[in-house]
Protein backbone atom coordinates (compact mmCIF):
# COMPACT_ATOMS: atom_id res chain seq x y z
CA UNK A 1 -27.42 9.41 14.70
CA UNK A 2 -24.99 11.05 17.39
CA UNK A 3 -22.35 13.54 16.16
CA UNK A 4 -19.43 14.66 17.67
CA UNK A 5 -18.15 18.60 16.83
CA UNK A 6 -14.65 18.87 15.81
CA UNK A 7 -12.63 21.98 15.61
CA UNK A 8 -10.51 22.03 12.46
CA UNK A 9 -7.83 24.43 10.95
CA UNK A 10 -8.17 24.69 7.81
CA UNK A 11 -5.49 22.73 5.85
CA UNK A 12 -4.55 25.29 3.06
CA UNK A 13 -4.14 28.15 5.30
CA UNK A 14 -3.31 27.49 9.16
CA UNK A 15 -3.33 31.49 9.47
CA UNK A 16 -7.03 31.42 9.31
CA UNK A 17 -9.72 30.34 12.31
CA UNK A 18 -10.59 27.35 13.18
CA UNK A 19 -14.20 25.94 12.52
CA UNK A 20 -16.05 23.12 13.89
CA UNK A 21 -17.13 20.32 11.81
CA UNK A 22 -19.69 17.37 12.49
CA UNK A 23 -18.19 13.97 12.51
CA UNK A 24 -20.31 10.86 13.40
CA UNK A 25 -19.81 8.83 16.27
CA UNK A 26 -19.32 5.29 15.92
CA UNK A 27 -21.76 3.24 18.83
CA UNK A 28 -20.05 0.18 17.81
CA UNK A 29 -20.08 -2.83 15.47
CA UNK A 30 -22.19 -5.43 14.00
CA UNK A 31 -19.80 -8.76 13.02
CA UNK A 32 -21.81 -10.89 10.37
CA UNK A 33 -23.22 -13.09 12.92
CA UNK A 34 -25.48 -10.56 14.37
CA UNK A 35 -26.12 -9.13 10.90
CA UNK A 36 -27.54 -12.73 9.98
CA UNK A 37 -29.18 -13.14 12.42
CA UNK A 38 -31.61 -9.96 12.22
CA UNK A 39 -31.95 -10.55 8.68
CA UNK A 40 -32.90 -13.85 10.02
CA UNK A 41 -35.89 -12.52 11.96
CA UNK A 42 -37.64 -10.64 8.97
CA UNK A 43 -37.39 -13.69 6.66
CA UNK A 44 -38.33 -17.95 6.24
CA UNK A 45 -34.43 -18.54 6.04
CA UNK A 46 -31.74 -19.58 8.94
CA UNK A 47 -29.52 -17.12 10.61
CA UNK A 48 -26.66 -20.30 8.52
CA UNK A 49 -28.46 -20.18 5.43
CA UNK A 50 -28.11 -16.04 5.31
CA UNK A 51 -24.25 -16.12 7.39
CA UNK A 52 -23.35 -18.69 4.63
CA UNK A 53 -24.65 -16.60 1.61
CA UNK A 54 -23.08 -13.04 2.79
CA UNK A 55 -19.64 -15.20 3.77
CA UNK A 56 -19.19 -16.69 0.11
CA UNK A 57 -20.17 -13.29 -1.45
CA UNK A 58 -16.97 -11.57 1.02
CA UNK A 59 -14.83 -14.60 -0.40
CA UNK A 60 -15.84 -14.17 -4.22
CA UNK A 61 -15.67 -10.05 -3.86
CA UNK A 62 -11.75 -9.37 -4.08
CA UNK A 63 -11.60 -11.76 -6.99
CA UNK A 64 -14.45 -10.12 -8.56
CA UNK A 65 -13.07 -6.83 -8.14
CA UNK A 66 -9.15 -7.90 -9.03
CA UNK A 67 -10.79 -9.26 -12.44
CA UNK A 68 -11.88 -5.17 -13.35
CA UNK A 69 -15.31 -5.72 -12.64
CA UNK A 70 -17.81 -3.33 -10.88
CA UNK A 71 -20.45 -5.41 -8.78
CA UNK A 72 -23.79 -3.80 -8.92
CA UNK A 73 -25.81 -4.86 -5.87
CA UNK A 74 -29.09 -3.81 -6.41
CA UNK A 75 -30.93 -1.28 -4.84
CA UNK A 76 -27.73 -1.20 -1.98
CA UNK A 77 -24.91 0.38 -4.59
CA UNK A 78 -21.93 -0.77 -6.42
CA UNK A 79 -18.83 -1.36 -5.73
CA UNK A 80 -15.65 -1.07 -7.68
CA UNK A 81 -11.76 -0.46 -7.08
CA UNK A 82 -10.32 2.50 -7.58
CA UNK A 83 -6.00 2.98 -8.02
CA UNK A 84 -3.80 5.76 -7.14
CA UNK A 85 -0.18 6.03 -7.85
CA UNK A 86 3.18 7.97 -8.00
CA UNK A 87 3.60 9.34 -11.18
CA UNK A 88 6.67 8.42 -12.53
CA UNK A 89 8.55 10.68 -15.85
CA UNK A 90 7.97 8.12 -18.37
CA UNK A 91 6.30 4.63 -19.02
CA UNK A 92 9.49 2.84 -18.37
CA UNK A 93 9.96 4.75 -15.59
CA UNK A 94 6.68 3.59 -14.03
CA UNK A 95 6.86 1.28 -10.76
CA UNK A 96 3.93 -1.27 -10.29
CA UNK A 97 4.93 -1.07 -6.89
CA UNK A 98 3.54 2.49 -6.23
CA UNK A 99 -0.22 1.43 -6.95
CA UNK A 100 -2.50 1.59 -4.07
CA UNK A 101 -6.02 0.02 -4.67
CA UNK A 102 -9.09 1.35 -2.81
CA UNK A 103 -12.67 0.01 -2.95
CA UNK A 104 -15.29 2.35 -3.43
CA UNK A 105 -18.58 2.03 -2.64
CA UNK A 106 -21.09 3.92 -4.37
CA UNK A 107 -24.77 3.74 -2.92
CA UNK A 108 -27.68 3.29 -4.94
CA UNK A 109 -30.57 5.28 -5.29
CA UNK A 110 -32.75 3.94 -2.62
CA UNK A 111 -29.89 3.44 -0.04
CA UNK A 112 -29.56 7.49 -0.59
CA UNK A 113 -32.61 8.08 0.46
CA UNK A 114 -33.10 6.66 3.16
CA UNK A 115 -30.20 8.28 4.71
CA UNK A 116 -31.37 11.37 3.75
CA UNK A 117 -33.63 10.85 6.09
CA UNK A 118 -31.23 11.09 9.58
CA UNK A 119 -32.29 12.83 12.82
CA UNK A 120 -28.41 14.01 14.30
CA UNK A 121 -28.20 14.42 17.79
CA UNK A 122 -25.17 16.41 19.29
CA UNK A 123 -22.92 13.78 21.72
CA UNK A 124 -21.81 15.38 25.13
CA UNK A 125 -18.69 15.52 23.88
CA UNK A 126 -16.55 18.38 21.93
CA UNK A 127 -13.13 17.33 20.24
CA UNK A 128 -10.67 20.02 19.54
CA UNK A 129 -8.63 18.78 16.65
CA UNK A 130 -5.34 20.92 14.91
């Protein structure tokens, strides 16, 4: 995996030096198409039958999660929503508005293994960042 060093004050206390921090470098992406379709070439099923399977689970996943449910997938992770608000003085006082849900994505046990397992290569490249 390529990283890219990035030079970073630090956020408490701006009198101090900067240090330089990995950050990954992102070669691209795969779409679902291309996904299928390698998962395609290790298995008896169609690039459709696997694009159709991983499309309904993305359509059935936000209701799924909206319901208060964590979906477990296997050996992969889980995934689950998580809220954060403003507070507000009282209950009454409270506005629904100010809730921002975020999806969170815990990997399983296998998954975290196997990216303990990453070779990182330096990219060409330096960023300075303040």
């Amino acid at each position: 995996m390529k990283i890219r060093l990035v030079e970073k004050l630090n956020p408490t206390d701006r009198t101090k030096p900067a240090k330089w921090y990995a950050n990954a470098v992102n070669v691209g992406k795969k779409d679902l198409k291309s996904i299928a379709n390698e998962i395609a070439g290790r298995s008896s099923l169609t690039r459709g039958d696997i694009e159709n399977v991983l499309s309904n689970f993305v359509d059935e996943l936000p209701a799924l999660l909206k319901d208060g449910f964590s979906v477990q997938l296997g050996e992969f992770g889980t995934m689950r929503l998580s809220l954060s608000s403003e507070g507000a003085e009282t209950p009454e006082l409270f506005n629904p508005k100010s809730i921002n849900p975020k999806v969170v994505f815990t990997p399983g046990i296998s998954l975290k293994k196997e990216l303990s397992n990453i070779y990182f290569e330096r990219s060409k490249s330096v960023t300075t960042t303040i």
